[in-house]
N, C-alpha and C. Protein backbone atom coordinates (compact mmCIF):
# COMPACT_ATOMS: atom_id res chain seq x y z
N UNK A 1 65.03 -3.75 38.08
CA UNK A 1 63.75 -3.37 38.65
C UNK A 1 63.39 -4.37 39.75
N UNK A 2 62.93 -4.06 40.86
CA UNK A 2 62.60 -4.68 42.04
C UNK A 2 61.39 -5.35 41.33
N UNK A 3 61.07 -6.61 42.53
CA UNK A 3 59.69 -7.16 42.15
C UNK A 3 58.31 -6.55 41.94
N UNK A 4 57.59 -5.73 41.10
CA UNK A 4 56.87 -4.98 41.39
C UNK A 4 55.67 -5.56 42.37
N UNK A 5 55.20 -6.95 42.05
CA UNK A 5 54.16 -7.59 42.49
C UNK A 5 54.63 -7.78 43.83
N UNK A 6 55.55 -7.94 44.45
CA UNK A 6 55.63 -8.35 45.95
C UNK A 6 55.64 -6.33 46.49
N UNK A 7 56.23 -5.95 46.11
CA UNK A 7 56.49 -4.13 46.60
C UNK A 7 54.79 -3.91 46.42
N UNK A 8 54.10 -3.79 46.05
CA UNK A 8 52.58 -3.32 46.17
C UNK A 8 51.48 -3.91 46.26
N UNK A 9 51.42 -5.30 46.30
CA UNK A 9 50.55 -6.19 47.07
C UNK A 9 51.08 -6.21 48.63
N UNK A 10 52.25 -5.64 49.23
CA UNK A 10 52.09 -6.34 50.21
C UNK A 10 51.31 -4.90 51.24
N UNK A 11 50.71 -3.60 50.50
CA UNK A 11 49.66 -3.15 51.21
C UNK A 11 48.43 -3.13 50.61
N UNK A 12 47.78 -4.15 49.56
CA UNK A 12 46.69 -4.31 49.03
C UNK A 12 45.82 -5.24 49.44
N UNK A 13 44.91 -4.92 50.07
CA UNK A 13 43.81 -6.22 50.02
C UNK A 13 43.51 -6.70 48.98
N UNK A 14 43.30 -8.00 48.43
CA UNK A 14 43.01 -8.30 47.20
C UNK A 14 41.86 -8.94 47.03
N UNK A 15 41.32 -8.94 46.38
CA UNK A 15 39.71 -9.33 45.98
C UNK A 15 39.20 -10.97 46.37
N UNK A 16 38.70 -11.73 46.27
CA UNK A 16 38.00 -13.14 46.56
C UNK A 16 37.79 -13.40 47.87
N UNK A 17 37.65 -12.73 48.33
CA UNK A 17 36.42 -13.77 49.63
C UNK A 17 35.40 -13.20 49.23
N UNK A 18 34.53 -13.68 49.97
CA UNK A 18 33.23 -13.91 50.01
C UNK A 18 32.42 -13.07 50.59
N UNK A 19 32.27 -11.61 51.04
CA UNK A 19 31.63 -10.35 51.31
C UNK A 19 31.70 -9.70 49.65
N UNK A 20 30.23 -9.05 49.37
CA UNK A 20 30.07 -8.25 48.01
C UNK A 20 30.44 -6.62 48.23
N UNK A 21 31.24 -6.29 47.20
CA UNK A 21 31.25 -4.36 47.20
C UNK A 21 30.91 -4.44 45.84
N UNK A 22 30.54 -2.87 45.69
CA UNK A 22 30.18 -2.92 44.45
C UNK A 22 28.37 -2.61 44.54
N UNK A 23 27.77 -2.86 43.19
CA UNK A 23 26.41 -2.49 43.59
C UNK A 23 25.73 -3.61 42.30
N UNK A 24 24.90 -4.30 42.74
CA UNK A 24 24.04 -5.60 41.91
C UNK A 24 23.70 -4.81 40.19
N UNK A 25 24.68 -5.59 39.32
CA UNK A 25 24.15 -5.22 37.82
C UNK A 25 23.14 -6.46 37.76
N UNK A 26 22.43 -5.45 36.84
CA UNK A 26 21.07 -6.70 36.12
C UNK A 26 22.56 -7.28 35.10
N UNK A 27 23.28 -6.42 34.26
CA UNK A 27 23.43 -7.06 32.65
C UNK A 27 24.72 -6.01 32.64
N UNK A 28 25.06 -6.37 31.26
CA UNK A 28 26.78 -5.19 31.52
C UNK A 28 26.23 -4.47 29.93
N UNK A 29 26.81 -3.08 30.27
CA UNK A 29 26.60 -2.23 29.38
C UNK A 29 27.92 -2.95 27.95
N UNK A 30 26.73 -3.32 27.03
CA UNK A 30 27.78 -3.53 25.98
C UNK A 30 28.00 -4.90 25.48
N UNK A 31 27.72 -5.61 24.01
CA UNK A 31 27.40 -6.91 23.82
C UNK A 31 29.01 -7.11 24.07
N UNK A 32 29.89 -6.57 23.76
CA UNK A 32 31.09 -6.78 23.36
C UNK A 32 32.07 -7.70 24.70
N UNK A 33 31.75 -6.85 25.85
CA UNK A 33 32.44 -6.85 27.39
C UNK A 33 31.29 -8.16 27.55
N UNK A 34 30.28 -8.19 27.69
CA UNK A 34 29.19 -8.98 28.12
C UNK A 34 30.03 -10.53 27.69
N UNK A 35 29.93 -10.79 26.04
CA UNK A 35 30.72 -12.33 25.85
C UNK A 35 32.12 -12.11 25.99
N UNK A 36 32.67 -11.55 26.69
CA UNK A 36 33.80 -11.04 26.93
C UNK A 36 34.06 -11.51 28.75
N UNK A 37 33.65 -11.37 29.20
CA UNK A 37 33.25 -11.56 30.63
C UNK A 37 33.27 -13.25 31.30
N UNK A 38 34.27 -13.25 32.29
CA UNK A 38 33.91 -14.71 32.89
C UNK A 38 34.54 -14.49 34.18
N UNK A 39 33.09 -15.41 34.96
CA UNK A 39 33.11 -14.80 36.04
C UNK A 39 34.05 -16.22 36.74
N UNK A 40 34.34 -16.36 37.90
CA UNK A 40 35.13 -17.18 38.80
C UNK A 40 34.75 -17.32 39.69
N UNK A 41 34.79 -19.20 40.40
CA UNK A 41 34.22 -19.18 41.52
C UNK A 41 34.58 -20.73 42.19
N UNK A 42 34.78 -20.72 42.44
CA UNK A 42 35.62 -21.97 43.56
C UNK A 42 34.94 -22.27 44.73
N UNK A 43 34.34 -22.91 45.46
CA UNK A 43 34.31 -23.56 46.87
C UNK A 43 33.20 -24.16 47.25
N UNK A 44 32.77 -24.35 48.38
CA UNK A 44 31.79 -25.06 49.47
C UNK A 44 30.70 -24.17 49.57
N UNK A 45 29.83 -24.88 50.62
CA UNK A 45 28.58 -24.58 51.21
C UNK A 45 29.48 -23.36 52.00
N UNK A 46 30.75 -23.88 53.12
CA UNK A 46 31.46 -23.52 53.75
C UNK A 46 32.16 -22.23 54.05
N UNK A 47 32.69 -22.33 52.42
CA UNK A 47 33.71 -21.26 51.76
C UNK A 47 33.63 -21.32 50.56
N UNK A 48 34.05 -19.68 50.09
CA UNK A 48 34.24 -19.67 48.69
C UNK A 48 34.91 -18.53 48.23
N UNK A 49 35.77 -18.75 47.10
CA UNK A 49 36.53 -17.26 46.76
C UNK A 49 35.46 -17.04 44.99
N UNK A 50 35.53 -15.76 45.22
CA UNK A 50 35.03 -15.44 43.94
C UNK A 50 36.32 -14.42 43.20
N UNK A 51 36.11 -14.12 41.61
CA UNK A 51 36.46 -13.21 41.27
C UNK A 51 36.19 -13.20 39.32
N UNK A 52 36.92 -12.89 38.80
CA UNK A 52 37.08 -12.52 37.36
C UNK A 52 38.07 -12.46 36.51
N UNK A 53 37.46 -12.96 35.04
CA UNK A 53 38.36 -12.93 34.40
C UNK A 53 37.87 -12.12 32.77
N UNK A 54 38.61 -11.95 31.61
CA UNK A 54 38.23 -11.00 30.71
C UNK A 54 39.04 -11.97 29.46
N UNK A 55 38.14 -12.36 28.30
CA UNK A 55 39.12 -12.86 27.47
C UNK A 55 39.46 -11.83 26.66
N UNK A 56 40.77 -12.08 26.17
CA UNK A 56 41.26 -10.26 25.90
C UNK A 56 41.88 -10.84 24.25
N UNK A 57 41.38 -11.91 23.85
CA UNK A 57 42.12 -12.39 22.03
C UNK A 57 41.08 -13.68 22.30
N UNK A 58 41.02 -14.12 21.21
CA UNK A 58 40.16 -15.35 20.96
C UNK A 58 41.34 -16.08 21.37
N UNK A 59 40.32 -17.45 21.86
CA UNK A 59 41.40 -18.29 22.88
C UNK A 59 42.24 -17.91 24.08
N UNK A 60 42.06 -16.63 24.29
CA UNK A 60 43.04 -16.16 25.34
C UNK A 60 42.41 -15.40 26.72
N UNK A 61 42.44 -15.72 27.90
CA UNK A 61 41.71 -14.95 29.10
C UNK A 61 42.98 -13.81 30.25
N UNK A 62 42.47 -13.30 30.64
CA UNK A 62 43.49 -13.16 31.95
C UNK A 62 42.88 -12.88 32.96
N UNK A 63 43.20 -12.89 34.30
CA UNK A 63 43.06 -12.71 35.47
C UNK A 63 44.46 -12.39 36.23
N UNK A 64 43.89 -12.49 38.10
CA UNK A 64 45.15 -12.18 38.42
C UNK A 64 45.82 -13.52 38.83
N UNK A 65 47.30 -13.65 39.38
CA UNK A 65 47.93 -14.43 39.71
C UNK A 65 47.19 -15.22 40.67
N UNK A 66 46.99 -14.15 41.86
CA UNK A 66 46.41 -14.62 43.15
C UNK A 66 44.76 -15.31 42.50
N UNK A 67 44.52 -15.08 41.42
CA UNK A 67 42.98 -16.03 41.65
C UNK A 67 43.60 -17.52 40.94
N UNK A 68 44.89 -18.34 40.51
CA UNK A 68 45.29 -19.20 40.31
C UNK A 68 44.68 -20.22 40.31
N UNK A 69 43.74 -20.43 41.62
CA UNK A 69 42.81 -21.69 42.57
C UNK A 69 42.00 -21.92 41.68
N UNK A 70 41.11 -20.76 40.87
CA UNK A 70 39.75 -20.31 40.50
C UNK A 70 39.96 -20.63 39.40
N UNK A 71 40.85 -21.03 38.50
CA UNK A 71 41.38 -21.24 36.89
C UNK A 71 41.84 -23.02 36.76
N UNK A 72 41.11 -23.42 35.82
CA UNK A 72 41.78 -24.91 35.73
C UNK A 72 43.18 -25.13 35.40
N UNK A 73 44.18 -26.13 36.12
CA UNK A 73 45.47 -25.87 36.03
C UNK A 73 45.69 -26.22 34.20
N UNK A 74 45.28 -27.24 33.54
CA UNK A 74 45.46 -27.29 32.14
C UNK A 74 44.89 -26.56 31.43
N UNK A 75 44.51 -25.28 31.70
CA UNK A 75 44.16 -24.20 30.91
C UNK A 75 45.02 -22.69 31.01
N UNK A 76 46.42 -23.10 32.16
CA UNK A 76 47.18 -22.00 32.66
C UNK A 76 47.82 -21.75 31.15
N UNK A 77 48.11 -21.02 30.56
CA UNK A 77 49.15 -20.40 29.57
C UNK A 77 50.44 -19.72 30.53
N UNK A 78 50.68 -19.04 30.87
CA UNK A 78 51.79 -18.37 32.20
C UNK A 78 51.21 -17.53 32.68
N UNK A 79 51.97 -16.76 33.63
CA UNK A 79 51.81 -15.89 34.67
C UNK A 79 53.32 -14.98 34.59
N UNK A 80 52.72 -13.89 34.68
CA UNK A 80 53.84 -12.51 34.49
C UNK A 80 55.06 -12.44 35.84
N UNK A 81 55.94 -12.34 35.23
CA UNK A 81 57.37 -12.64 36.32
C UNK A 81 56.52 -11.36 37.22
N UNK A 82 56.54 -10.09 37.26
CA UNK A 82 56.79 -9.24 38.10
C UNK A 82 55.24 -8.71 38.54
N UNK A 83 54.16 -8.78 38.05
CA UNK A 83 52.82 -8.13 37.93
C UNK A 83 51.83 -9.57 38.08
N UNK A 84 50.32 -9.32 38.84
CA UNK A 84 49.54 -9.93 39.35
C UNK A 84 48.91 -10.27 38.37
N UNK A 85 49.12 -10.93 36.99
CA UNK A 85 48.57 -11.43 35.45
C UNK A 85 48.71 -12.98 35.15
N UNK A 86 47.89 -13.42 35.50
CA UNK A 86 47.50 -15.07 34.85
C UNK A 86 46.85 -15.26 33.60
N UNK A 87 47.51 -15.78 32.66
CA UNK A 87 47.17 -16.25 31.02
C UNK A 87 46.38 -17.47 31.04
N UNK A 88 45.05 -17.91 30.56
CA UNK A 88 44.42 -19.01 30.64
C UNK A 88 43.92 -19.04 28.91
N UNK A 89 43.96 -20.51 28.75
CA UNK A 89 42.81 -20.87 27.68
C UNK A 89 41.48 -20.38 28.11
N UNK A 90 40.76 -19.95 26.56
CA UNK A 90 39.14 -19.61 27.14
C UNK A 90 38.82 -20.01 25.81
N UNK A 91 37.70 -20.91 25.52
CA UNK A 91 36.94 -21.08 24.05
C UNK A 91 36.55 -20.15 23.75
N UNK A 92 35.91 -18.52 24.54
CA UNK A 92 35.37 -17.65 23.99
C UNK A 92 36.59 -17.17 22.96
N UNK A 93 36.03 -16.53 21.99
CA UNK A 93 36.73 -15.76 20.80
C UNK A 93 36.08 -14.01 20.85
N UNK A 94 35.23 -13.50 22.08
CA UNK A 94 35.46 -11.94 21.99
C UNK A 94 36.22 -11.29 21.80
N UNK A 95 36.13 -10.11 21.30
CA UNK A 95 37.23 -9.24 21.25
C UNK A 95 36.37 -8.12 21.72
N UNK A 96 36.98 -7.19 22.73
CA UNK A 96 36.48 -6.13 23.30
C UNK A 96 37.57 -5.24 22.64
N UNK A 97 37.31 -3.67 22.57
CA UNK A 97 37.49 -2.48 21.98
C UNK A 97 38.64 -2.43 23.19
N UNK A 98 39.94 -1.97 22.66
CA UNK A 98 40.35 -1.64 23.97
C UNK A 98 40.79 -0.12 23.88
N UNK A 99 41.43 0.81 25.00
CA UNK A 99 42.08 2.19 25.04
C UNK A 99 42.52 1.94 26.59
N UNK A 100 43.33 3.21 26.75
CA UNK A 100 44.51 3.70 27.61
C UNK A 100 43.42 4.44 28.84
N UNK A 101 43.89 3.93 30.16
CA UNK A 101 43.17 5.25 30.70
C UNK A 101 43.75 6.67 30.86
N UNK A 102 42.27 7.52 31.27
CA UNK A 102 42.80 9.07 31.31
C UNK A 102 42.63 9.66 32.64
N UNK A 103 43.27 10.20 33.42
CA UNK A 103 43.24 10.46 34.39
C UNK A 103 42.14 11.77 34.00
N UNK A 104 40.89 11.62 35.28
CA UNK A 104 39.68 12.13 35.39
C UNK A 104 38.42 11.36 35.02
N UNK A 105 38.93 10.67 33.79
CA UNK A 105 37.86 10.03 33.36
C UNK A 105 36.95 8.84 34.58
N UNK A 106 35.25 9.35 33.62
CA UNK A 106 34.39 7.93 34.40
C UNK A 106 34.89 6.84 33.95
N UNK A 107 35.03 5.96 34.85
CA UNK A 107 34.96 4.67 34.40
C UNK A 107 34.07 3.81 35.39
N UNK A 108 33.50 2.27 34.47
CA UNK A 108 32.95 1.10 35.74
C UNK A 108 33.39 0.27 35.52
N UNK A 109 33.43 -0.49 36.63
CA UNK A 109 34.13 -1.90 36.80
C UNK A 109 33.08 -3.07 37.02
N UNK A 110 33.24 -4.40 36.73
CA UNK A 110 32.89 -5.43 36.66
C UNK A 110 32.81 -6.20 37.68
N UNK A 111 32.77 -7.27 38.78
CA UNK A 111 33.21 -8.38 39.67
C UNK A 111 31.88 -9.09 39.54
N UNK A 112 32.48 -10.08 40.91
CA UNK A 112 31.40 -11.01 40.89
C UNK A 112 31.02 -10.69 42.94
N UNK A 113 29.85 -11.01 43.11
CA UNK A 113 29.18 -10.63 44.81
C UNK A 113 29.45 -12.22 45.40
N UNK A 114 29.45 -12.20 46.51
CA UNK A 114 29.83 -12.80 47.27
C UNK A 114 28.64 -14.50 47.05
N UNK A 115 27.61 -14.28 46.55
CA UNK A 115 26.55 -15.21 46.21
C UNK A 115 26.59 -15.38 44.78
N UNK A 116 27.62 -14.84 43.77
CA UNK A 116 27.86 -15.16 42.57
C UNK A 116 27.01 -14.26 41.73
N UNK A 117 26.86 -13.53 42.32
CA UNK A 117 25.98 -12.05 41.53
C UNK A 117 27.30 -11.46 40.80
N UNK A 118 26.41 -10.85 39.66
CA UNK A 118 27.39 -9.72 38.53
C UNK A 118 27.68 -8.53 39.66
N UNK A 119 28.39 -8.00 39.80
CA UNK A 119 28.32 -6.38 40.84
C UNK A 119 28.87 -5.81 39.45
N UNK A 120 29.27 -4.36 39.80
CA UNK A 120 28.99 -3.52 39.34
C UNK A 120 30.12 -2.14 40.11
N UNK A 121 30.96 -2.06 40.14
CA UNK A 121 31.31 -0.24 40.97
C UNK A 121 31.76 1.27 39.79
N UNK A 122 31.59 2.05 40.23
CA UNK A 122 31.82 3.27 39.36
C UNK A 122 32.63 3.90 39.63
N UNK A 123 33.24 4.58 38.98
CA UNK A 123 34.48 5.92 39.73
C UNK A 123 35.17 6.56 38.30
N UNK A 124 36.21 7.31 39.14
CA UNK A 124 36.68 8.08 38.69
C UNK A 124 38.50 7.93 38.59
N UNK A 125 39.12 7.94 37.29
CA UNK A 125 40.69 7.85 37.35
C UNK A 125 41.45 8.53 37.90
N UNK A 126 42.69 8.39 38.99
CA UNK A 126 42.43 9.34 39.97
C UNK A 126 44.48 9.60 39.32
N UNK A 127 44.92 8.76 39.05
CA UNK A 127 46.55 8.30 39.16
C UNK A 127 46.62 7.18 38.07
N UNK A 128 47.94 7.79 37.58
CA UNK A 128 48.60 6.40 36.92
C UNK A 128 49.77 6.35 36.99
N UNK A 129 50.26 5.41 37.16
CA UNK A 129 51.56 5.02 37.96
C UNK A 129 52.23 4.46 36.39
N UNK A 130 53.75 5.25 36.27
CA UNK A 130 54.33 4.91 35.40
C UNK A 130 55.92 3.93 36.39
N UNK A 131 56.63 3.11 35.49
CA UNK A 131 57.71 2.52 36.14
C UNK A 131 59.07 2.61 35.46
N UNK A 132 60.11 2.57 35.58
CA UNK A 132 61.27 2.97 35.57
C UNK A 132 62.04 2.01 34.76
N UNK A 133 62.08 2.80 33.45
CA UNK A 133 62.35 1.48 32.21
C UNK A 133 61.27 0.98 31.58
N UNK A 134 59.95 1.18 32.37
CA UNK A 134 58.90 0.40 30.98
C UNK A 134 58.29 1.09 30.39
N UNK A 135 57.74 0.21 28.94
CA UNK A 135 57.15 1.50 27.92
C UNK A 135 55.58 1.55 28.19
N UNK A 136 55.35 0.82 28.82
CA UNK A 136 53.69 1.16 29.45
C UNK A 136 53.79 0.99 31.06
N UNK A 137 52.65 2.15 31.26
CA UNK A 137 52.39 2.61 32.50
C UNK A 137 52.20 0.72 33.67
N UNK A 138 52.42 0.90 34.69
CA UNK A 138 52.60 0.22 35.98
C UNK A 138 51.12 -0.59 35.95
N UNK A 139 50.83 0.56 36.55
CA UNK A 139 48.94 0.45 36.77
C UNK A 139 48.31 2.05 37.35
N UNK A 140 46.97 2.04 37.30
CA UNK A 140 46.25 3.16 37.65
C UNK A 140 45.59 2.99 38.63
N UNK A 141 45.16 4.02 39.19
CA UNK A 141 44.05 4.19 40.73
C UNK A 141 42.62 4.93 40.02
N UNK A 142 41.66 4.21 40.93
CA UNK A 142 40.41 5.19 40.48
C UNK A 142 39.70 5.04 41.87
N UNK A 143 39.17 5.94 42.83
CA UNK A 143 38.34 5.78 43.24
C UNK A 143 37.36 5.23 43.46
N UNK A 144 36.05 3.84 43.90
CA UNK A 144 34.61 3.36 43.57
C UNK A 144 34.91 2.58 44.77
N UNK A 145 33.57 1.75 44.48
CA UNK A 145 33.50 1.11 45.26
C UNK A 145 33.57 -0.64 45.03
N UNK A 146 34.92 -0.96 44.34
CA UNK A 146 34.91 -2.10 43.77
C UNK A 146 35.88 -2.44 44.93
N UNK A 147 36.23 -4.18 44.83
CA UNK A 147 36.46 -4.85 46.59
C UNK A 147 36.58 -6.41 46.01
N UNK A 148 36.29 -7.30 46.74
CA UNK A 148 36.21 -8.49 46.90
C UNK A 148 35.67 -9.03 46.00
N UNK A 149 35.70 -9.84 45.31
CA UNK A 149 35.26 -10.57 44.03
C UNK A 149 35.25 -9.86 42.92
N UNK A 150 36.22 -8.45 42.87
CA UNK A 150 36.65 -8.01 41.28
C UNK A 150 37.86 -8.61 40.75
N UNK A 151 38.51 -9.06 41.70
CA UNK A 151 39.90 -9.83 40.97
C UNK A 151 40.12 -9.77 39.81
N UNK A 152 40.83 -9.44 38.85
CA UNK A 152 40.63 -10.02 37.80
C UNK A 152 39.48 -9.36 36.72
N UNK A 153 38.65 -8.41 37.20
CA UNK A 153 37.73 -8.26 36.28
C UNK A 153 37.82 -6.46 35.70
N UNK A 154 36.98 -6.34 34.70
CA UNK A 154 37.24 -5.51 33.42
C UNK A 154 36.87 -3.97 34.50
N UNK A 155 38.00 -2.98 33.76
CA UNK A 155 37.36 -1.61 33.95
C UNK A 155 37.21 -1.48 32.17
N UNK A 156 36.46 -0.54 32.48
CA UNK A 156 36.01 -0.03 31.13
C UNK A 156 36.11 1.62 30.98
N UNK A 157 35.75 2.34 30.00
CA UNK A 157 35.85 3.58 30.04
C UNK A 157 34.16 4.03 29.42
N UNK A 158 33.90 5.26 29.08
CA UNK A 158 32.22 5.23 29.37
C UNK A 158 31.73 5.26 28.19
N UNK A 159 32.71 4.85 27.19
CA UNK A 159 32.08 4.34 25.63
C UNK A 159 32.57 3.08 25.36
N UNK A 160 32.60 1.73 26.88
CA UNK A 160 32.69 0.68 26.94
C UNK A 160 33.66 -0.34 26.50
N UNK A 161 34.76 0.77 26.08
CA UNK A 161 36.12 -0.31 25.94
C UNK A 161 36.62 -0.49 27.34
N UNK A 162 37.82 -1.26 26.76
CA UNK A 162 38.50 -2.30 27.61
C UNK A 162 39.66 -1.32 28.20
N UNK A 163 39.92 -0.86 29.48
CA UNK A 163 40.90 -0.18 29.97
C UNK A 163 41.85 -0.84 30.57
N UNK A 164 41.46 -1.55 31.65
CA UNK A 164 42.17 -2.09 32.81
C UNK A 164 41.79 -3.50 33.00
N UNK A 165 42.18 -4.68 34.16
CA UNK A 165 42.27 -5.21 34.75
C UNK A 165 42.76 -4.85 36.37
N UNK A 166 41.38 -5.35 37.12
CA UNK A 166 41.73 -4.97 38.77
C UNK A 166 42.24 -5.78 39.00
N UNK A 167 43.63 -5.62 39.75
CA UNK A 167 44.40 -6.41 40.86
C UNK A 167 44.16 -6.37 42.52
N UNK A 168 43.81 -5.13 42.67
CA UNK A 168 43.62 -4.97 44.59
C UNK A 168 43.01 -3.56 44.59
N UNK A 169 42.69 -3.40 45.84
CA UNK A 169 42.12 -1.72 46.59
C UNK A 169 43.24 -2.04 47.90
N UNK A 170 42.37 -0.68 48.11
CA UNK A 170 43.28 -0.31 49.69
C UNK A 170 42.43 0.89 50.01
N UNK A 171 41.50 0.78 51.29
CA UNK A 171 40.99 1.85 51.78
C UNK A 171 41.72 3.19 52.46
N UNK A 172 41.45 4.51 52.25
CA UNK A 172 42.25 5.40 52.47
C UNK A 172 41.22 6.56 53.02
N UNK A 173 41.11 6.03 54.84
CA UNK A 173 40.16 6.70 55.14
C UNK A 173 38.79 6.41 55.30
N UNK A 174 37.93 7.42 54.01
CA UNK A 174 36.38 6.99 53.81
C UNK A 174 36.63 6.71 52.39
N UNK A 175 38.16 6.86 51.48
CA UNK A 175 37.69 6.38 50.03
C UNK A 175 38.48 5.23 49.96
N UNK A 176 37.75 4.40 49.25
CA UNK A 176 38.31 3.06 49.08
C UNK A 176 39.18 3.47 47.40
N UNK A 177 40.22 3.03 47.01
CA UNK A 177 41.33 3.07 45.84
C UNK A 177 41.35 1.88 45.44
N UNK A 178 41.14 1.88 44.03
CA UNK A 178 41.08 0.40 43.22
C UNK A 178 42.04 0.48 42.69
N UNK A 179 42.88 -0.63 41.99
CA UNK A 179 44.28 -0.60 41.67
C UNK A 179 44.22 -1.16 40.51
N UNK A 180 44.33 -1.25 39.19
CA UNK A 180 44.21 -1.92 38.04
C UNK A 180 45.14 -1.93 37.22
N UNK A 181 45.41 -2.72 35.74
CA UNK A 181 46.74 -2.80 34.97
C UNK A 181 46.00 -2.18 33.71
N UNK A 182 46.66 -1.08 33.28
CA UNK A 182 46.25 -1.21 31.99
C UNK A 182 46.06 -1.66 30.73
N UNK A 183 45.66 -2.07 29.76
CA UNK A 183 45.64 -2.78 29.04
C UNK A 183 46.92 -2.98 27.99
N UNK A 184 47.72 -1.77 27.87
CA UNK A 184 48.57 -1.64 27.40
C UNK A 184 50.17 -3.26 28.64
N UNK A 185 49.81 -2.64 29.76
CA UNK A 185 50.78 -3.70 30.63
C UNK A 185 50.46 -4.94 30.70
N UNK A 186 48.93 -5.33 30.19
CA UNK A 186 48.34 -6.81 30.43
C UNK A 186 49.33 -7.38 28.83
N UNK A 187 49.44 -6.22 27.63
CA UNK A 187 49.75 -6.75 26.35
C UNK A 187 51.33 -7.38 26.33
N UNK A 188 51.34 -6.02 27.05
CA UNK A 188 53.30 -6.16 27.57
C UNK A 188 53.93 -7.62 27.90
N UNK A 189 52.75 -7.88 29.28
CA UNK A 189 52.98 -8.82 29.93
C UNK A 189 52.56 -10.53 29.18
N UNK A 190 51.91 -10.07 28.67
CA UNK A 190 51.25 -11.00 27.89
C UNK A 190 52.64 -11.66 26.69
N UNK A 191 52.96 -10.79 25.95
CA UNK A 191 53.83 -10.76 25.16
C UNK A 191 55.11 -11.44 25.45
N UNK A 192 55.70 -10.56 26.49
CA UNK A 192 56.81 -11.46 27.62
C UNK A 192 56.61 -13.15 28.03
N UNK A 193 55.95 -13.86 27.84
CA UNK A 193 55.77 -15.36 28.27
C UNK A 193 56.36 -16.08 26.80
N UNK A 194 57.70 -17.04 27.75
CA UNK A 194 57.89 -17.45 26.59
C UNK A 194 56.90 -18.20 25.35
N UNK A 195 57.28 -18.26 24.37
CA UNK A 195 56.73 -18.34 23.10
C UNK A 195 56.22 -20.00 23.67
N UNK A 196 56.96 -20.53 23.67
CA UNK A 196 56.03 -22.45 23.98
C UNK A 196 55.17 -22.39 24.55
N UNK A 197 54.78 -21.07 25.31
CA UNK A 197 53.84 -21.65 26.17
C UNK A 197 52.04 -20.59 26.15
N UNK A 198 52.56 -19.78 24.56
CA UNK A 198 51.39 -19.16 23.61
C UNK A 198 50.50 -19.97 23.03
């Protein structure tokens, strides 16, 4: 199997600078996702990258590769040979509900705004990309308006489990395409790191 992470990041914009998409949440639907939730944020008066992360097992977080900067280096656990997945220590012990996405289904997504605001985008599952040899799907597409400072942060489905993790968009036109891993490939991937370093 080719590198998947270099073959489809290299037409993805990926999330952390510092412009907000998305739309200002007061609060996140759901106690579960809520202590579940950590947001990311690195920089200056100057500059700053934002994005997200989701602890997905007690003691355990992920994000993407590319937010690396945004994660303390003695809290790295690994990072997935082929897919945009960074393993971190997290003291939280949430556990969010998780499921598979369905193509059609609503779903919303999570990030952080460019001033360190919760955002918020909505959409719809549009694609899911299966890969050649693995037993869980690639990643999925949904339509919204999620962007820059979702890195890393939770899709959900509309009875508030845990679906995805966003890696990138790519505008197509007037619709912007969000790109996410499903939870099933975060487990995969997760699983795959050697054992010393669980």
């Amino acid at each position: 199997m080719t590198r998947f992470r270099s073959s489809l990041l290299g037409f993805l914009f990926l999330a952390g600078c510092a412009s907000s998409s998305g739309i200002p949440a007061a609060g996140m639907d759901g106690t579960a996702i809520a202590a579940a939730y950590i947001p990311l944020r690195r920089g200056s008066v100057l500059s700053h990258a934002d994005g997200a992360a989701v602890a997905i097992a007690p003691g355990i977080a992920v994000t993407n590769g590319h937010n690396r900067n945004l994660v303390a280096p003695e809290t790295v656990i690994g990072e997935a040979r082929d897919y945009d997945l960074l393993f971190f220590r997290d003291a939280r012990a949430a556990m969010t509900a998780i499921a598979e996405p369905v193509i059609g289904e609503s779903i919303h997504a999570y990030g952080q705004g460019g001033n360190g605001d919760l955002r918020r985008a909505d959409g719809v599952v549009r694609a899911i990309q299966s890969c050649s040899g693995c037993r869980a799907p690639a990643y999925f597409i949904f339509g919204g308006n999620a962007g820059p400072g979702f890195s890393g942060g939770p899709v959900l489905d509309a009875s508030g489990r845990l679906i995805g993790i966003i890696f990138g968009y790519r505008d197509e036109g007037r619709e912007r395409l969000i790109y996410a891993y499903p939870m099933s490939r975060v487990a995969a991937e997760l699983s795959a790191l050697p054992k010393a370093t669980k």
